[in-house]
N, C-alpha and C. Protein backbone atom coordinates (compact mmCIF):
# COMPACT_ATOMS: atom_id res chain seq x y z
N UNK A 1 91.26 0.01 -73.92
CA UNK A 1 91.77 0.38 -72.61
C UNK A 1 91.40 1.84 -72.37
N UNK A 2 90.79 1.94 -71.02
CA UNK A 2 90.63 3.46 -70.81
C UNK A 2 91.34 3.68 -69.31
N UNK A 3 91.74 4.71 -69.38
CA UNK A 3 92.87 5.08 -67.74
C UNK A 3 92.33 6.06 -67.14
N UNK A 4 91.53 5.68 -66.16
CA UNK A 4 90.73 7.13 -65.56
C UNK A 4 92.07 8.03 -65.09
N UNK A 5 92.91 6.97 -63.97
CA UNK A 5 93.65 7.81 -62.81
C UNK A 5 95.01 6.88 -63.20
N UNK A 6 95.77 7.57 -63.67
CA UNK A 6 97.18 7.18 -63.67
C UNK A 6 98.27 8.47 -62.91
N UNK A 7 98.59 8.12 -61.81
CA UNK A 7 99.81 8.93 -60.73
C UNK A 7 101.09 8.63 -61.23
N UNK A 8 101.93 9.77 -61.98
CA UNK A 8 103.10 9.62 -61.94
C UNK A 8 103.69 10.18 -60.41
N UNK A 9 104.27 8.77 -60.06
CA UNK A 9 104.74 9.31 -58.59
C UNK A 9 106.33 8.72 -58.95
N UNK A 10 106.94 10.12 -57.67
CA UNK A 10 108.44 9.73 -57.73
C UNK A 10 108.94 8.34 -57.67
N UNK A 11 108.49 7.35 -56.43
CA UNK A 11 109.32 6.15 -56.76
C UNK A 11 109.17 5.07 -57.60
N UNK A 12 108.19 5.17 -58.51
CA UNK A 12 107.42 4.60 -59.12
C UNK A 12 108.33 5.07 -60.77
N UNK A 13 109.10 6.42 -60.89
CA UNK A 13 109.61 7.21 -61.62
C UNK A 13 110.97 6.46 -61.76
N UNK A 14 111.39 6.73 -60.78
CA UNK A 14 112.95 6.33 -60.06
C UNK A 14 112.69 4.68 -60.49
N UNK A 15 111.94 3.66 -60.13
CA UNK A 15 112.05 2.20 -60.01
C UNK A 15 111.75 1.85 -61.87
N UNK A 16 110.82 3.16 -62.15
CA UNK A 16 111.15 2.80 -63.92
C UNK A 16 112.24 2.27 -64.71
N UNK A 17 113.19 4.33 -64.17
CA UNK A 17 114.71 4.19 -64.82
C UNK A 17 115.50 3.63 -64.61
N UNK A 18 115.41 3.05 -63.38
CA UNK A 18 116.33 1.42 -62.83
C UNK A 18 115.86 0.41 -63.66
N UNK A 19 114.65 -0.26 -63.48
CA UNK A 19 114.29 -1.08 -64.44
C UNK A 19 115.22 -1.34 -66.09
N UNK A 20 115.40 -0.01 -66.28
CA UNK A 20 115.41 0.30 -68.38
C UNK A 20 116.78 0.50 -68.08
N UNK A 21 117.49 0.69 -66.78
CA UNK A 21 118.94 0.42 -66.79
C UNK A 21 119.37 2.17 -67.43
N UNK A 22 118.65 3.42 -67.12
CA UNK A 22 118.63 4.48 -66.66
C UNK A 22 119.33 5.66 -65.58
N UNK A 23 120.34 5.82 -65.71
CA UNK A 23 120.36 6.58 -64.14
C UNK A 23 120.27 7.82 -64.35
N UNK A 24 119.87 8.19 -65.34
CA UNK A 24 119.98 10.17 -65.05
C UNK A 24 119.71 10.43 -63.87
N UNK A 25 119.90 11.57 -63.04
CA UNK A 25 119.64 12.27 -62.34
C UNK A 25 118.30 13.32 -62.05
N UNK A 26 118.01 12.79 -63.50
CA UNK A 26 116.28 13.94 -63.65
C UNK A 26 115.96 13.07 -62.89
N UNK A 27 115.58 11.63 -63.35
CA UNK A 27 114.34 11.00 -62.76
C UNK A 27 114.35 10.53 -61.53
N UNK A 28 115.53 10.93 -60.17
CA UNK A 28 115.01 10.36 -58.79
C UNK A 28 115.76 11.66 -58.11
N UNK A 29 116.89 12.47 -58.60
CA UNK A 29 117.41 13.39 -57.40
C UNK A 29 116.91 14.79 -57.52
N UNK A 30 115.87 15.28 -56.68
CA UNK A 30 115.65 16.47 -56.59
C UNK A 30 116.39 17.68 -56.66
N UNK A 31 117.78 17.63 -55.73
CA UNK A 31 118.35 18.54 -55.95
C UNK A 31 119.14 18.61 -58.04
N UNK A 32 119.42 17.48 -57.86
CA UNK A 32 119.89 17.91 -59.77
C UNK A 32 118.41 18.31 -60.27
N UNK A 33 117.79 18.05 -60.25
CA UNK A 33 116.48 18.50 -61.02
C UNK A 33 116.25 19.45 -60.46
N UNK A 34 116.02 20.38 -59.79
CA UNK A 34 116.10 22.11 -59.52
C UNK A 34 117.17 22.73 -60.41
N UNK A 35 118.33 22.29 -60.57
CA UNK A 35 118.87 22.88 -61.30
C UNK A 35 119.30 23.06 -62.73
N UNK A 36 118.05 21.60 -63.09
CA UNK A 36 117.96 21.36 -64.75
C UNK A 36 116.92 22.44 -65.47
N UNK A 37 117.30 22.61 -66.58
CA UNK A 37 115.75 22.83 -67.52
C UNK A 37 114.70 22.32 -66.85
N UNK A 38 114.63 21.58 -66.61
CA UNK A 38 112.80 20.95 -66.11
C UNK A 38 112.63 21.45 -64.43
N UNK A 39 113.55 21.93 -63.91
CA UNK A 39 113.35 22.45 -62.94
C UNK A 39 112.55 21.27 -61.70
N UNK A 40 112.60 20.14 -62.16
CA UNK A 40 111.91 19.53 -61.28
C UNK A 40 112.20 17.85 -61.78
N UNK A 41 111.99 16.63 -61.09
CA UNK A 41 112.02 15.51 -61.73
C UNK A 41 110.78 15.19 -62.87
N UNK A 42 111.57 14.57 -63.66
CA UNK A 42 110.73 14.27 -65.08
C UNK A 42 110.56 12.88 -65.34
N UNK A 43 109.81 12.09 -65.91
CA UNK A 43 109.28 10.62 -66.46
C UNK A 43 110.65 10.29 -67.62
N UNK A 44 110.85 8.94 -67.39
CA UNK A 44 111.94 8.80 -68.55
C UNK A 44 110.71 8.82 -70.05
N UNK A 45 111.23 9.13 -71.22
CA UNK A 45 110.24 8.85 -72.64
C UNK A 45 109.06 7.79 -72.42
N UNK A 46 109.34 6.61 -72.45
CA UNK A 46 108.71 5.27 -72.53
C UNK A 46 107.59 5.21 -70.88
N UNK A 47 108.04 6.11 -69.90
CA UNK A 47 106.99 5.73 -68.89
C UNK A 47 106.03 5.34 -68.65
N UNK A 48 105.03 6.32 -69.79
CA UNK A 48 103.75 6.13 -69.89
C UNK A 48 103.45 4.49 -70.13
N UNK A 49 104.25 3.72 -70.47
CA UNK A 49 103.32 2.55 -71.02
C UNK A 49 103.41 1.48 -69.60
N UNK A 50 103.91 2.55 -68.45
CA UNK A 50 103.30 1.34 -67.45
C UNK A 50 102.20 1.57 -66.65
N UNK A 51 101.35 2.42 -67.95
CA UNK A 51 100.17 2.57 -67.28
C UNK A 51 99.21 1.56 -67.42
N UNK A 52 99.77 0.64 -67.47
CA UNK A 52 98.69 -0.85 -68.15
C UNK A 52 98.58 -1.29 -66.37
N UNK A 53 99.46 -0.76 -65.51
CA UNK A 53 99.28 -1.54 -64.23
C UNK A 53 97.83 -0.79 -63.32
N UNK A 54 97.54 0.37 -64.38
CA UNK A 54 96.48 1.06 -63.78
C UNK A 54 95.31 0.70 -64.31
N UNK A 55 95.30 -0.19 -65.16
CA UNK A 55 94.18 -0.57 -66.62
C UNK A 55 93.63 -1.97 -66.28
N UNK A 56 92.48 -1.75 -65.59
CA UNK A 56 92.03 -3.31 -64.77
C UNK A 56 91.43 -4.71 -65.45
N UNK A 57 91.66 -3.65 -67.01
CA UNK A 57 91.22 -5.03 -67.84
C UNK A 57 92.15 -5.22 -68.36
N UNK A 58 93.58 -5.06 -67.82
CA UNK A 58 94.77 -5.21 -69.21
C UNK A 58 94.85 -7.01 -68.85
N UNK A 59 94.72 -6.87 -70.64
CA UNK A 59 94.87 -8.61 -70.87
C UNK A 59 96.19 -9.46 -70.46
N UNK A 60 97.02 -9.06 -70.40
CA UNK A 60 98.36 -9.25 -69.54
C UNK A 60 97.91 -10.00 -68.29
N UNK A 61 97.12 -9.50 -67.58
CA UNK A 61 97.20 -9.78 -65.67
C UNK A 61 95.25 -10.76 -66.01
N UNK A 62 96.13 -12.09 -65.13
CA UNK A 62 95.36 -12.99 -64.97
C UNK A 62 94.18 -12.61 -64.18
N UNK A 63 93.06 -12.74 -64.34
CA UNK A 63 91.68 -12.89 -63.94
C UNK A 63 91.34 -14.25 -63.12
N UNK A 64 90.80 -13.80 -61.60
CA UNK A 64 90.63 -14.81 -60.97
C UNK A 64 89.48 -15.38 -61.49
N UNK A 65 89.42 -17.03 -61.12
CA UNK A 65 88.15 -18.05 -61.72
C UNK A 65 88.30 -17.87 -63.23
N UNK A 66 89.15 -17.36 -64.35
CA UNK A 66 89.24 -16.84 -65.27
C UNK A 66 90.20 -17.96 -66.08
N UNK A 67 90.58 -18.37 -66.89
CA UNK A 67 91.22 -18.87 -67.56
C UNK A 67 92.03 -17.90 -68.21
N UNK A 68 93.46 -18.44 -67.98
CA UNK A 68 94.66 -17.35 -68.59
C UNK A 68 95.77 -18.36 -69.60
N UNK A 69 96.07 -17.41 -70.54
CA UNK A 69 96.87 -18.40 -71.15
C UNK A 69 98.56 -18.51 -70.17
N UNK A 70 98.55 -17.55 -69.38
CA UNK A 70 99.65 -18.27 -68.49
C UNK A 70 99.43 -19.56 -67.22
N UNK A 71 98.33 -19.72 -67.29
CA UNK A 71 97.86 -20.32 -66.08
C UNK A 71 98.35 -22.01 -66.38
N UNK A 72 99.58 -22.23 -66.47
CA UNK A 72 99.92 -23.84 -66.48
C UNK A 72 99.85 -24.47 -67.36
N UNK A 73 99.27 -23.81 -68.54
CA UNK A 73 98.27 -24.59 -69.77
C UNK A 73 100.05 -25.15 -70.85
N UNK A 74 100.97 -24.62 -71.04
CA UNK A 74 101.98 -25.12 -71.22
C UNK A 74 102.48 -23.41 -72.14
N UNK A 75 103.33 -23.86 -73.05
CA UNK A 75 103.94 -22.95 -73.50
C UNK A 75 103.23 -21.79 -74.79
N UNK A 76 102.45 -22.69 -75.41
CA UNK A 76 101.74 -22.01 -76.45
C UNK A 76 99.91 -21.33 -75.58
N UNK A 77 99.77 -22.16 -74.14
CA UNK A 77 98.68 -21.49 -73.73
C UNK A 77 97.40 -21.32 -74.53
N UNK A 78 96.23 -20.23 -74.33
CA UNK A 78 94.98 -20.60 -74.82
C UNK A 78 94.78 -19.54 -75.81
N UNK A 79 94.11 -20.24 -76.78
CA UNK A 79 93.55 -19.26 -77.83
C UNK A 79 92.65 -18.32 -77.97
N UNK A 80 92.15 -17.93 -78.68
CA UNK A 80 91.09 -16.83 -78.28
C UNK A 80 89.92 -17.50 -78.47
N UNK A 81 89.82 -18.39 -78.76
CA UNK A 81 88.44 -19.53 -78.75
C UNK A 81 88.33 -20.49 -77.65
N UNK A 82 89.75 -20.12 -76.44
CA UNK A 82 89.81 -20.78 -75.67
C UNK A 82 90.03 -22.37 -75.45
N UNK A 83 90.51 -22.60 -76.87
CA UNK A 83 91.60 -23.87 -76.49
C UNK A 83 92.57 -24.28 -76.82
N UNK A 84 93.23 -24.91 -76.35
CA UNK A 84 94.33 -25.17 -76.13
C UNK A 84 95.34 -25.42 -77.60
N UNK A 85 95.98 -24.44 -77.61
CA UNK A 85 96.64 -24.54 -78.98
C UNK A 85 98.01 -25.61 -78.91
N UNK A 86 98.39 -26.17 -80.21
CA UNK A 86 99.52 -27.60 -80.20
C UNK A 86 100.74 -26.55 -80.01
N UNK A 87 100.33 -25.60 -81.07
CA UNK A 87 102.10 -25.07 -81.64
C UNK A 87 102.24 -25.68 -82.50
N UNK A 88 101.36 -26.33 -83.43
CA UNK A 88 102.02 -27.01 -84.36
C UNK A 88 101.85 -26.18 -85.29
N UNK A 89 101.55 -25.17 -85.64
CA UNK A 89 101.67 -24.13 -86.86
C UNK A 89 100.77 -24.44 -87.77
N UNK A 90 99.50 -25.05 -87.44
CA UNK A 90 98.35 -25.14 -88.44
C UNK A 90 97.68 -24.10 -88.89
N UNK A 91 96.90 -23.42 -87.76
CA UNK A 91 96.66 -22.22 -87.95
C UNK A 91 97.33 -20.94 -87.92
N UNK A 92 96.89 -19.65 -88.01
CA UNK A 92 97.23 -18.55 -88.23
C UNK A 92 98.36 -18.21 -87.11
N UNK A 93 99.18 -17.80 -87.20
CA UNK A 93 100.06 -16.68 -86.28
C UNK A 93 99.66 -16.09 -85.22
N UNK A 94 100.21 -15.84 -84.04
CA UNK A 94 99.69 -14.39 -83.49
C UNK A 94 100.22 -13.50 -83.56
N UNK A 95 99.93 -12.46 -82.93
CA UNK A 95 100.68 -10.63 -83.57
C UNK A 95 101.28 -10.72 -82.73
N UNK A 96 102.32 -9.93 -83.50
CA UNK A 96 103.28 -9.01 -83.10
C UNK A 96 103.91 -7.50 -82.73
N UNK A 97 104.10 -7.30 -81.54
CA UNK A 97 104.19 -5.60 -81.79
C UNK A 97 105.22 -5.41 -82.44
N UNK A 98 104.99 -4.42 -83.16
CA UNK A 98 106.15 -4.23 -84.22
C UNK A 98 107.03 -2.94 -84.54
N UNK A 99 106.37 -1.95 -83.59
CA UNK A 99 106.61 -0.55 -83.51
C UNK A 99 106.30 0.30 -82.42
N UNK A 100 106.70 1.63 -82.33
CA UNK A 100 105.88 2.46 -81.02
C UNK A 100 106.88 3.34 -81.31
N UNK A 101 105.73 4.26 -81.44
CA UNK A 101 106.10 5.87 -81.78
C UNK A 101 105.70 6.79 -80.09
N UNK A 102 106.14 7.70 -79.99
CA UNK A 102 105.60 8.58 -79.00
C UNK A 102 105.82 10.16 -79.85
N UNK A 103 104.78 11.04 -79.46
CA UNK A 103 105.00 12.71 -79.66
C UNK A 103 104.70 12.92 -78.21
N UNK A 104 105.44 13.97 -77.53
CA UNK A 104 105.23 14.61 -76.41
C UNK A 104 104.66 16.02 -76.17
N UNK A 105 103.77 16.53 -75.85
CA UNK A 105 103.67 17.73 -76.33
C UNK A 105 103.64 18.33 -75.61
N UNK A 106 103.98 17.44 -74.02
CA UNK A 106 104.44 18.76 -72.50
C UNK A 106 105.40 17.23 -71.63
N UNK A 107 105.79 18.02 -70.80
CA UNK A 107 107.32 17.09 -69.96
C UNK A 107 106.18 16.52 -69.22
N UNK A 108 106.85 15.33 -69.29
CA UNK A 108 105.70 14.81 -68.04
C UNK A 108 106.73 14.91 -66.91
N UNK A 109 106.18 15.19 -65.58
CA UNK A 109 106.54 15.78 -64.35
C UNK A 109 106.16 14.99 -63.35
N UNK A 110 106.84 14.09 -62.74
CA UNK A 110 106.39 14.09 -61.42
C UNK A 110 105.44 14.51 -60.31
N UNK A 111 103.94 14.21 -60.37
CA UNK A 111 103.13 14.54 -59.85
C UNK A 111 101.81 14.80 -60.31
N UNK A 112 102.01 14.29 -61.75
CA UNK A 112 100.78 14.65 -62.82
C UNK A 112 100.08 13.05 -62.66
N UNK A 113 98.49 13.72 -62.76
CA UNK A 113 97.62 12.46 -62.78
C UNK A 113 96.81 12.46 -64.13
N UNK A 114 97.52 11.53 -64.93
CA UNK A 114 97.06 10.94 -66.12
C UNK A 114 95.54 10.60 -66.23
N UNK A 115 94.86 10.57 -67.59
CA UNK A 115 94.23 9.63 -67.93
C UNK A 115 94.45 9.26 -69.08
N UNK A 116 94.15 7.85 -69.81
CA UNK A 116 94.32 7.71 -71.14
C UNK A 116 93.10 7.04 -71.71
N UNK A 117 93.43 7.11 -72.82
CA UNK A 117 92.32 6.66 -73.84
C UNK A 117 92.85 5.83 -75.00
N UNK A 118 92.27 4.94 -75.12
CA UNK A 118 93.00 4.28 -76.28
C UNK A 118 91.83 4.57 -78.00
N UNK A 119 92.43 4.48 -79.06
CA UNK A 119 91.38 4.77 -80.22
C UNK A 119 92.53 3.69 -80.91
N UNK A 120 91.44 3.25 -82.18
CA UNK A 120 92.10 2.91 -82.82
C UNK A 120 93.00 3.50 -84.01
N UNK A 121 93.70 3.15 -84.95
CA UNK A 121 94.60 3.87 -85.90
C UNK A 121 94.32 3.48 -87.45
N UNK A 122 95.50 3.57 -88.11
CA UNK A 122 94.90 3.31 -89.29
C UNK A 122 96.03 1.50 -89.57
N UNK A 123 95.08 1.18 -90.52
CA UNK A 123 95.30 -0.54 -91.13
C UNK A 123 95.96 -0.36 -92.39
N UNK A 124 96.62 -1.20 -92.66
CA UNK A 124 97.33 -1.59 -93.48
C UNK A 124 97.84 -3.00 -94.10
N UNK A 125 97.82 -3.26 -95.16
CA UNK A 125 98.00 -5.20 -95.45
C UNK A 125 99.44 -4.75 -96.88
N UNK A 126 100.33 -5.69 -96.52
CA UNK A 126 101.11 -5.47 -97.67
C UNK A 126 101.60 -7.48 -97.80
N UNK A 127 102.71 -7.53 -98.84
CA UNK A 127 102.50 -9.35 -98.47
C UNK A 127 103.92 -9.53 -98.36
N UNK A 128 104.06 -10.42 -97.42
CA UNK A 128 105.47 -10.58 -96.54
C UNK A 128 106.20 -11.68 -97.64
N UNK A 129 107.71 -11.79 -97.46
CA UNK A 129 108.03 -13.09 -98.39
C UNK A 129 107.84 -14.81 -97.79
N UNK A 130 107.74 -14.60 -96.47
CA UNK A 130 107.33 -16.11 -96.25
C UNK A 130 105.98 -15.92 -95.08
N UNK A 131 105.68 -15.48 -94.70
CA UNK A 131 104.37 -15.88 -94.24
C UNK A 131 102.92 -15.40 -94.66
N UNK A 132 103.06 -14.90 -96.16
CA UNK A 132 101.95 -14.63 -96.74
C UNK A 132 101.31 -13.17 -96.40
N UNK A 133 100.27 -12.69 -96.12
CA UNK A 133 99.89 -11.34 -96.17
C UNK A 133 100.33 -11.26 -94.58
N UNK A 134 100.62 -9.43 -94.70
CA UNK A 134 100.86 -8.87 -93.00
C UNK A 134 99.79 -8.14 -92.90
N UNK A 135 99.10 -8.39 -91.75
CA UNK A 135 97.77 -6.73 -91.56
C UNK A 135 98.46 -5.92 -90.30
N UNK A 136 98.94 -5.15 -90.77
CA UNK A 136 99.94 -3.70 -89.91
C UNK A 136 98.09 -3.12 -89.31
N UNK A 137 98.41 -2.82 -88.03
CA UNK A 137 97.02 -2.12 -87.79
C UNK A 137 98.10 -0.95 -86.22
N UNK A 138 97.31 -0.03 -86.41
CA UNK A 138 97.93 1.01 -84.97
C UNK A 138 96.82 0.83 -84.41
N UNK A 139 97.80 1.33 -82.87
CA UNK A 139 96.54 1.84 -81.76
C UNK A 139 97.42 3.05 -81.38
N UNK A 140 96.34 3.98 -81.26
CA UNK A 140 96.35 5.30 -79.99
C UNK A 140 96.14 5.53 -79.25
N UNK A 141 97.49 5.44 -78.14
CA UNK A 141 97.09 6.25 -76.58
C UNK A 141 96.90 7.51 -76.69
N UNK A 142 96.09 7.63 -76.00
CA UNK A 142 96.33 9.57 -75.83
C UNK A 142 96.53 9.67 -74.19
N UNK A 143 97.12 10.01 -73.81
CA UNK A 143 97.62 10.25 -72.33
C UNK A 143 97.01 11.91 -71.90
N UNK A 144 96.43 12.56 -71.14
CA UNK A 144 96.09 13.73 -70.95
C UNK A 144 96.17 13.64 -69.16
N UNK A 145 96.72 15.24 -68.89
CA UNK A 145 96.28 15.13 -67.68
C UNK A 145 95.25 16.23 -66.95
N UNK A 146 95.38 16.26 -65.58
CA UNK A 146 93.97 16.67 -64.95
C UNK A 146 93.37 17.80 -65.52
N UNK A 147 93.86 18.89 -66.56
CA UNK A 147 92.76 19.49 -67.10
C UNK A 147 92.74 19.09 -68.22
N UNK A 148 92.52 18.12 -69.15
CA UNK A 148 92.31 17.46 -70.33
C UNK A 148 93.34 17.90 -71.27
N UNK A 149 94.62 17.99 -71.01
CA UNK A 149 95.52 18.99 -71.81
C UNK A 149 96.00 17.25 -72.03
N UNK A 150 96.42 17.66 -73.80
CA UNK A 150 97.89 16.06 -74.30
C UNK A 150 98.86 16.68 -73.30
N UNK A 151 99.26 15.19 -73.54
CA UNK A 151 101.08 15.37 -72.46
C UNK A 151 101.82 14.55 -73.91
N UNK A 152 101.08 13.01 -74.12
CA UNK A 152 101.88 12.28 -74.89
C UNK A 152 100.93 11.20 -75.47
N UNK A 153 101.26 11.27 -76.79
CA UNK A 153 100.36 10.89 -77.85
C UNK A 153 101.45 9.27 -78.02
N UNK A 154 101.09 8.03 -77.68
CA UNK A 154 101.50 6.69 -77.90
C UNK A 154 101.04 6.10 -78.82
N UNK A 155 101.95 5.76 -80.11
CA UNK A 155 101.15 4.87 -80.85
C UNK A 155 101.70 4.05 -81.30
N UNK A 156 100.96 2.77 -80.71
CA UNK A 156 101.55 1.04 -81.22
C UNK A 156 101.23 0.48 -82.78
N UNK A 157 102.26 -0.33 -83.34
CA UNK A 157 102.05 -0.84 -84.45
C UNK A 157 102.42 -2.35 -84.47
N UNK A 158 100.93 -3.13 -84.47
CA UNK A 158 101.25 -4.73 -84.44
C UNK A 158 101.02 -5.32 -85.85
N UNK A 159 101.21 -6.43 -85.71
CA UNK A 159 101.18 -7.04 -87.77
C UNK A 159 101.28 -8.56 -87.04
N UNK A 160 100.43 -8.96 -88.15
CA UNK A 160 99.45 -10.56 -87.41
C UNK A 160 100.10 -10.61 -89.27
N UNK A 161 100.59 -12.29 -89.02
CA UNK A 161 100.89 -12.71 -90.29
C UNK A 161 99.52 -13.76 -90.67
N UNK A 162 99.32 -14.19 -91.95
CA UNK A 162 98.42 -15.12 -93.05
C UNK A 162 98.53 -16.27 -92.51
N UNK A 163 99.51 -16.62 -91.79
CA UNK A 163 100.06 -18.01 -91.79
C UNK A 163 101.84 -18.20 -91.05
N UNK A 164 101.68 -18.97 -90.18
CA UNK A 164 103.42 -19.06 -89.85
C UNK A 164 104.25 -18.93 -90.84
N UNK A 165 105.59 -18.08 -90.74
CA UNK A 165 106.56 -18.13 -91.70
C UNK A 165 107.53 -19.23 -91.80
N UNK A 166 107.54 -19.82 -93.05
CA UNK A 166 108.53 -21.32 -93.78
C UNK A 166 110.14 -20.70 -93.79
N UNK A 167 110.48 -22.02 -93.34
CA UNK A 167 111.69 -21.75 -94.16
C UNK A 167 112.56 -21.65 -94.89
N UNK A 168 111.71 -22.21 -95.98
CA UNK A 168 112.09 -22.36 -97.08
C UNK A 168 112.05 -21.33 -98.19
């Protein structure tokens, strides 16, 4: 994923911290935010990650003429070989996110235009007690804005199991 132009805009700010069930006062009333530390309205922590609505290949959002695994196909949807999986737990698992770290290294502010970059992170395999080996792998956002300065360093941690976990 790469984010040329991501706009943190006020209502877009405000409809976040509603969302996450939020009400500070930083993130929609101007007058309390003049008189905070930040001197101005601020992004709740987690904001940045709805920058996937700016990310035109995010695998999430269906592709027209495109085959999607939400597209009707039933509950387990399409594989990455593009067919139609049972659910019956023959094959491998799919991942899981399993973590998410953020460092901030400036307030994000109301009015800043993002870009991000995604890299990859570092891998890891350790062996789970019922579904056989885990491969832990990160990804890195790097979020920067209009003069290439970090704002906020995102990093996801997913883990794809060997095999569905038994219950036995």
């Amino acid at each position: 994923m790469a984010i040329e132009k991501f706009p943190v805009e006020k209502s877009h700010v405000m409809m976040f911290a509603r969302s996450i069930g939020d009400s500070n006062k930083i993130y929609f009333d101007e007058d309390y935010a003049k008189e905070s530390k930040c001197e101005e309205i601020i992004a709740p922590p987690t904001f940045v990650q709805s920058s996937a609505q700016f990310d035109p290949d995010y695998f999430l959002r269906p592709k027209v003429g495109k085959q999607w695994f939400g597209s009707a196909k039933g509950p387990t949807g399409i594989t990455k070989n593009n067919e139609e999986s049972s659910g019956s737990g023959n094959s491998s698992s799919g991942g899981l996110h399993a973590e998410q770290h953020y460092v901030f290294h400036k307030t994000l502010k109301v009015g800043a235009v993002l870009s991000a970059e995604v890299k990859p992170g570092k891998t890891w395999e350790k062996q789970g007690r019922k579904g056989g080996s885990l491969k832990f792998s990160e990804t890195v956002t790097e979020y920067r804005d209009e003069s290439g300065e970090l704002v906020i360093t995102a990093t996801g941690v997913g883990v794809k199991t060997e095999r569905p976990a038994t219950t036995k």
